[in-house]
N, C-alpha and C. Protein backbone atom coordinates (compact mmCIF):
# COMPACT_ATOMS: atom_id res chain seq x y z
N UNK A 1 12.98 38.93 38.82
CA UNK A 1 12.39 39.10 37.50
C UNK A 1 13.47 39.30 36.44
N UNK A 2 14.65 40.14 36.83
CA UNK A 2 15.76 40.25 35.66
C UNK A 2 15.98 38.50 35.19
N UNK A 3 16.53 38.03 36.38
CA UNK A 3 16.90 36.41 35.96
C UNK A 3 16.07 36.15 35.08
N UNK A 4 15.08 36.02 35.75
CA UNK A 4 13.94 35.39 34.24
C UNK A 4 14.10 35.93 32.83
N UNK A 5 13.81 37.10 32.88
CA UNK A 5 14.44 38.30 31.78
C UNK A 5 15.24 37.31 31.06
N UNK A 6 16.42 37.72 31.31
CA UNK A 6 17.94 36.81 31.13
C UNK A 6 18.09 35.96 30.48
N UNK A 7 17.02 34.83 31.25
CA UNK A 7 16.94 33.66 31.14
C UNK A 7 16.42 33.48 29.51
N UNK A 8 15.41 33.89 29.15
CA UNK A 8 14.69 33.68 28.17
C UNK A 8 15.52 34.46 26.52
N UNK A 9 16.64 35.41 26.92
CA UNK A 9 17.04 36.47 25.84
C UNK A 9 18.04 35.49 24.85
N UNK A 10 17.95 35.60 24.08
CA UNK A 10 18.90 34.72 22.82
C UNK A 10 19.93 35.49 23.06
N UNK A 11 20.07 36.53 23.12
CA UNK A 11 21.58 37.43 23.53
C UNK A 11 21.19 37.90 24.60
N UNK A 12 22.82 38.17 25.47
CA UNK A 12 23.20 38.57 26.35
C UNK A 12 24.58 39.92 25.66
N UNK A 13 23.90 40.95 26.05
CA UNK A 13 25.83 41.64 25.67
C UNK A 13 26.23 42.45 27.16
N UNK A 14 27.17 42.18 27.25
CA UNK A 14 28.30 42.95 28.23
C UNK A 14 29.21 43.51 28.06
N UNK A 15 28.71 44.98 27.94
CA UNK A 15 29.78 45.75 27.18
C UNK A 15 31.03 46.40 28.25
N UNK A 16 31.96 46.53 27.93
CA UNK A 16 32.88 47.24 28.54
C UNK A 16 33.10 46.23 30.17
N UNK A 17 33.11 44.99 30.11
CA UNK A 17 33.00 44.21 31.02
C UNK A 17 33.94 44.83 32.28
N UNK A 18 34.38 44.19 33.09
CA UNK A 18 35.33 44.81 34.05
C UNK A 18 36.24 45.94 34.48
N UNK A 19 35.35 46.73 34.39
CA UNK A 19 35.56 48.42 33.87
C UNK A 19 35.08 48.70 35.51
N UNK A 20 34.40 48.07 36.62
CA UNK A 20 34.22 48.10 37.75
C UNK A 20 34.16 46.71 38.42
N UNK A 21 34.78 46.74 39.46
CA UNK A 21 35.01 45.31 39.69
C UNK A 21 33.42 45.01 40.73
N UNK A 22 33.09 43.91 40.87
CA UNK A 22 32.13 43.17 41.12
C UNK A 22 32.24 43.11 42.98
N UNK A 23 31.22 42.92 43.34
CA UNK A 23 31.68 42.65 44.97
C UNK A 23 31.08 41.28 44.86
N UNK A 24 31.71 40.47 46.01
CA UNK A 24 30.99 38.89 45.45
C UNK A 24 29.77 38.30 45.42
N UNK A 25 28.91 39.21 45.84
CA UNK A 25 27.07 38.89 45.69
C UNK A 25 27.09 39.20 44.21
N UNK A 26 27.58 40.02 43.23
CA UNK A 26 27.47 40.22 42.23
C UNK A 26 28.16 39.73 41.24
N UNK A 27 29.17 39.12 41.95
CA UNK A 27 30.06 38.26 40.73
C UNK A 27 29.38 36.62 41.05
N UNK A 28 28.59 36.23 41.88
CA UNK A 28 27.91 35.45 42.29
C UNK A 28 26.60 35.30 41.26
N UNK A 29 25.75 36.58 41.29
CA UNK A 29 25.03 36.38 40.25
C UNK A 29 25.03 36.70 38.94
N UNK A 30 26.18 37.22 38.45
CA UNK A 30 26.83 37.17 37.27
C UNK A 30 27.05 35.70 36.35
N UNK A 31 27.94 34.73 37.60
CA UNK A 31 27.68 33.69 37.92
C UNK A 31 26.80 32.61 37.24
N UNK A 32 25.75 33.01 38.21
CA UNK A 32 24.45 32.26 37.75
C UNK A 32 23.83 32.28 36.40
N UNK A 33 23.82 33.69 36.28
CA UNK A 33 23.75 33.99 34.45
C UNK A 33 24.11 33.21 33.72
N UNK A 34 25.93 33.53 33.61
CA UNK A 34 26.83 32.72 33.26
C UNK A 34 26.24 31.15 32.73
N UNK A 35 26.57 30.56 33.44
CA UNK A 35 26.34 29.01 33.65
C UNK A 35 24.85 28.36 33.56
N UNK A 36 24.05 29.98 33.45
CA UNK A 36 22.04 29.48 33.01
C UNK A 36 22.42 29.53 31.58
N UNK A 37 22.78 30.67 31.18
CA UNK A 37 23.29 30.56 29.32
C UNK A 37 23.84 29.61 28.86
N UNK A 38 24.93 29.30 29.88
CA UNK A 38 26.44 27.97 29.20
C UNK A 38 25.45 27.31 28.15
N UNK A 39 25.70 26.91 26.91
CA UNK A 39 25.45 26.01 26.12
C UNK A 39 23.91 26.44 25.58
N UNK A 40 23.29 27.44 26.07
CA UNK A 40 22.40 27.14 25.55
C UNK A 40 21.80 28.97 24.98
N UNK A 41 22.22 30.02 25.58
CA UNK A 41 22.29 31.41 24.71
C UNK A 41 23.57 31.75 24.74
N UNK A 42 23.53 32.98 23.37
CA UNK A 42 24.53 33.64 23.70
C UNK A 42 25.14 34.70 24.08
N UNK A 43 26.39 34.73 24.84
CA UNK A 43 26.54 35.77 25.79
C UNK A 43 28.28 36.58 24.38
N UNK A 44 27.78 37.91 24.67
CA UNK A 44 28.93 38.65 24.02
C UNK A 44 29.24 39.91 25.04
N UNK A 45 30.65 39.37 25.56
CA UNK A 45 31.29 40.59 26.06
C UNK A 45 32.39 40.93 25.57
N UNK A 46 32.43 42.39 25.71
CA UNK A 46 33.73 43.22 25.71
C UNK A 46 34.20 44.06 26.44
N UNK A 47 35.30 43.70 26.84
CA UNK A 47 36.53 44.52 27.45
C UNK A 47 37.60 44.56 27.39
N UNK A 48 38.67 45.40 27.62
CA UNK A 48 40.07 45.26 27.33
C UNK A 48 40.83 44.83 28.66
N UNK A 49 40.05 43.74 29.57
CA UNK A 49 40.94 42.94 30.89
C UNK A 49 41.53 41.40 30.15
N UNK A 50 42.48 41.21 30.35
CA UNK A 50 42.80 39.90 30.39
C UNK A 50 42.23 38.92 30.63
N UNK A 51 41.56 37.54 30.55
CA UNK A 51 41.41 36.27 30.97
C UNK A 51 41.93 36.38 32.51
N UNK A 52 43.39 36.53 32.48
CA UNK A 52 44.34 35.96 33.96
C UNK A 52 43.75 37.40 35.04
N UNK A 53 43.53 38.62 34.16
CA UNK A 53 43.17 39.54 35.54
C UNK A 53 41.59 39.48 35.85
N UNK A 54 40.98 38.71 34.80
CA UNK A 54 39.69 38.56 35.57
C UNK A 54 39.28 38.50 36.87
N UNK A 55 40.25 37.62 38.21
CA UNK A 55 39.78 37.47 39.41
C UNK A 55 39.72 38.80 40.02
N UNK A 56 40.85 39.46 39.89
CA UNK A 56 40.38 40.87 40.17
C UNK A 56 39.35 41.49 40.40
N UNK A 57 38.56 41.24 39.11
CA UNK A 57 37.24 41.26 38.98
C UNK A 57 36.36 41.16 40.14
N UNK A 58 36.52 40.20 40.42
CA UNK A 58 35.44 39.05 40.89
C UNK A 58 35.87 38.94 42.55
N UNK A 59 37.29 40.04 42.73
CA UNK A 59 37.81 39.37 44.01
C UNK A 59 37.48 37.95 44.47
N UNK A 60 38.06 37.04 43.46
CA UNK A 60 37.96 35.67 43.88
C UNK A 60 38.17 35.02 42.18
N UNK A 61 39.29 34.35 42.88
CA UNK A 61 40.03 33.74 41.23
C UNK A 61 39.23 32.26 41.01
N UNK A 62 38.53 31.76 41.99
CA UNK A 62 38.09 30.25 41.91
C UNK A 62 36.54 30.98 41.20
N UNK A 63 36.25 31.43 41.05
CA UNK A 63 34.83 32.18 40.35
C UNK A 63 35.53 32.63 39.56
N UNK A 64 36.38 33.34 39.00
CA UNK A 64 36.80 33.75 37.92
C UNK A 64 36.92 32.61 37.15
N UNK A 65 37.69 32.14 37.07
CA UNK A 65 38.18 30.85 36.88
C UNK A 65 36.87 29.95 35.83
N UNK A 66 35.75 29.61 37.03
CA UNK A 66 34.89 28.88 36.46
C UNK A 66 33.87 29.81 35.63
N UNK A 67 34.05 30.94 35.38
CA UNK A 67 33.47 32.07 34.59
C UNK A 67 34.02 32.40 33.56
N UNK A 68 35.54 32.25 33.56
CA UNK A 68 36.10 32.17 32.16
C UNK A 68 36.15 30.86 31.56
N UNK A 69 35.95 30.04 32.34
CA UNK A 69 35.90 28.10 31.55
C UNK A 69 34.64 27.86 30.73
N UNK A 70 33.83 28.70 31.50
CA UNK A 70 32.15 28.51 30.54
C UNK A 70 32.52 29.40 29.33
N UNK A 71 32.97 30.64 29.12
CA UNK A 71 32.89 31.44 28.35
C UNK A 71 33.79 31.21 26.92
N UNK A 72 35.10 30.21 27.18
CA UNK A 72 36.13 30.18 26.06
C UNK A 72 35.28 28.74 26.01
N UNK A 73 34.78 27.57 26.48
CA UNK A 73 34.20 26.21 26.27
C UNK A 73 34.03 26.43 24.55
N UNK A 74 32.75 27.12 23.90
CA UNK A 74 32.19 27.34 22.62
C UNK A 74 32.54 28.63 22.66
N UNK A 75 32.98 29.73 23.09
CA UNK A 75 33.75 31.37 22.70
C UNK A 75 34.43 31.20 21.20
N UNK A 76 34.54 32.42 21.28
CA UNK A 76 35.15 32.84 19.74
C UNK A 76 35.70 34.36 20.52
N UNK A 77 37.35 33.99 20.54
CA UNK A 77 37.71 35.45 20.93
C UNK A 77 38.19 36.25 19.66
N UNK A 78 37.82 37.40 19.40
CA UNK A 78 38.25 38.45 18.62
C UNK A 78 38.87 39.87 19.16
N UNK A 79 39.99 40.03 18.58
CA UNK A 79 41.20 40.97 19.26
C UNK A 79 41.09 42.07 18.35
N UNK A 80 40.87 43.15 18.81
CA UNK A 80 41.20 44.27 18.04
C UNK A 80 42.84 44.91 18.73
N UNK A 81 43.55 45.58 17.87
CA UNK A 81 44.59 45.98 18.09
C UNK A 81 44.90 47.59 17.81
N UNK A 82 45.49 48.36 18.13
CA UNK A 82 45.95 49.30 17.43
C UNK A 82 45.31 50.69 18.52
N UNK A 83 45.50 51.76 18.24
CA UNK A 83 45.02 52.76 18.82
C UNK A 83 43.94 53.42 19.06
N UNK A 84 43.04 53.82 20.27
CA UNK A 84 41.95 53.65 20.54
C UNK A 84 41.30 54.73 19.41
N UNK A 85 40.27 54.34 19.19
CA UNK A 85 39.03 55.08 17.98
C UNK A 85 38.62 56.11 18.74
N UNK A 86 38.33 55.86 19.84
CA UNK A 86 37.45 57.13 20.47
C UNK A 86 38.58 58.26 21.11
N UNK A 87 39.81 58.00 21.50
CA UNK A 87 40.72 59.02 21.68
C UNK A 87 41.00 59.75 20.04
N UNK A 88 40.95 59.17 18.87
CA UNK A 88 41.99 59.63 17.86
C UNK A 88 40.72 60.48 17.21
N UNK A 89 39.25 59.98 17.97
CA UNK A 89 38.14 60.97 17.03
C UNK A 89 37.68 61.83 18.25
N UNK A 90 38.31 62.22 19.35
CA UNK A 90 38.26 63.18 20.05
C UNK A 90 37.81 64.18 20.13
N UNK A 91 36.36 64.82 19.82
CA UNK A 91 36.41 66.32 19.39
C UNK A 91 37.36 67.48 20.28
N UNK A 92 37.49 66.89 21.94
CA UNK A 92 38.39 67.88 22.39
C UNK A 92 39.77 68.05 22.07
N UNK A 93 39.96 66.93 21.29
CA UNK A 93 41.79 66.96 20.76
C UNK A 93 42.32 67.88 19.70
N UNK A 94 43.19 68.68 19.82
CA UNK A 94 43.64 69.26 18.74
C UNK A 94 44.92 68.48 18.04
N UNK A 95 44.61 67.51 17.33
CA UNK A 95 45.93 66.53 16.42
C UNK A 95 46.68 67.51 15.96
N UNK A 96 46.61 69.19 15.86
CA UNK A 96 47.93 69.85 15.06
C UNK A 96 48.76 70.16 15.92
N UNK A 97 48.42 70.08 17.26
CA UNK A 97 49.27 70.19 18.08
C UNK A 97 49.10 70.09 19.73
N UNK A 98 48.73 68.89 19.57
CA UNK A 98 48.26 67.69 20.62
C UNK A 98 48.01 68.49 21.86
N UNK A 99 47.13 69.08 22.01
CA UNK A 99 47.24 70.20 23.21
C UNK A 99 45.22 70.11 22.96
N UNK A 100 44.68 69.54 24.27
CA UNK A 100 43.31 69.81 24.45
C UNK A 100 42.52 71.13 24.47
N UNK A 101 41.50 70.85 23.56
CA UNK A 101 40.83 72.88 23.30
C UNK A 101 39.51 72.27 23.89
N UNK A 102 38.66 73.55 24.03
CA UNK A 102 37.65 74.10 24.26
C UNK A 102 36.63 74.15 23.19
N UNK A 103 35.46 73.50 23.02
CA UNK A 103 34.72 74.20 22.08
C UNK A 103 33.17 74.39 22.58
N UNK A 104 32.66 75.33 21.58
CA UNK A 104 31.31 75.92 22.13
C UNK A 104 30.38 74.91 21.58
N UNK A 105 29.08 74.39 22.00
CA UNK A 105 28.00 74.09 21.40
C UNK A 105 27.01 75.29 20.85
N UNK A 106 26.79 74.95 19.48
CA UNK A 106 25.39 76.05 19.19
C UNK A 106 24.28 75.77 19.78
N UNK A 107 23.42 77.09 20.28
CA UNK A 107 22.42 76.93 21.15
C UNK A 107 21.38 76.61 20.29
């Protein structure tokens, strides 16, 4: 029933993509996704892995491979650069003197 799901969604997002790597039943139907969308929805992921360490991923670079060929075909890659947002707005960080604190929640 997800497939179908899937199948029918004008977007697809995948956030934080390869943040756990896939075992190959799942990079299999990742896969299938993949290549049901190719050309015809669109899929938006993000993560901070490489293109080349994708197989990693996927433990298996010949699936990687044909998973990143569908994705750059019509892709639009956009790079953000610079230092992460969610470390520098930290509430546990103390920036006056970079040393992690403690704080209370009000009940």
């Amino acid at each position: 029933q997800i497939l179908k799901d899937l199948a029918r969604a004008d977007l697809i997002i995948l956030d934080e993509f390869g943040y756990v790597p896939f075992d190959i039943d799942g990079a299999r139907l990742l896969y299938q996704i993949i290549a049901g969308a190719y050309e015809r929805r669109s899929i938006i992921f993000t993560t901070n892995i490489e293109f080349g360490k994708w197989g990693t991923i996927f433990a298996d670079d010949k699936l990687a491979a044909a998973i990143v060929d569908r994705i750059v075909h019509h892709g639009r890659l956009i790079e953000f650069h610079g230092p992460s947002r969610r470390m520098s707005e930290a509430l546990m960080f103390d920036h006056t003197n970079n040393q992690s604190t403690t704080t209370s929640m009000p009940q």
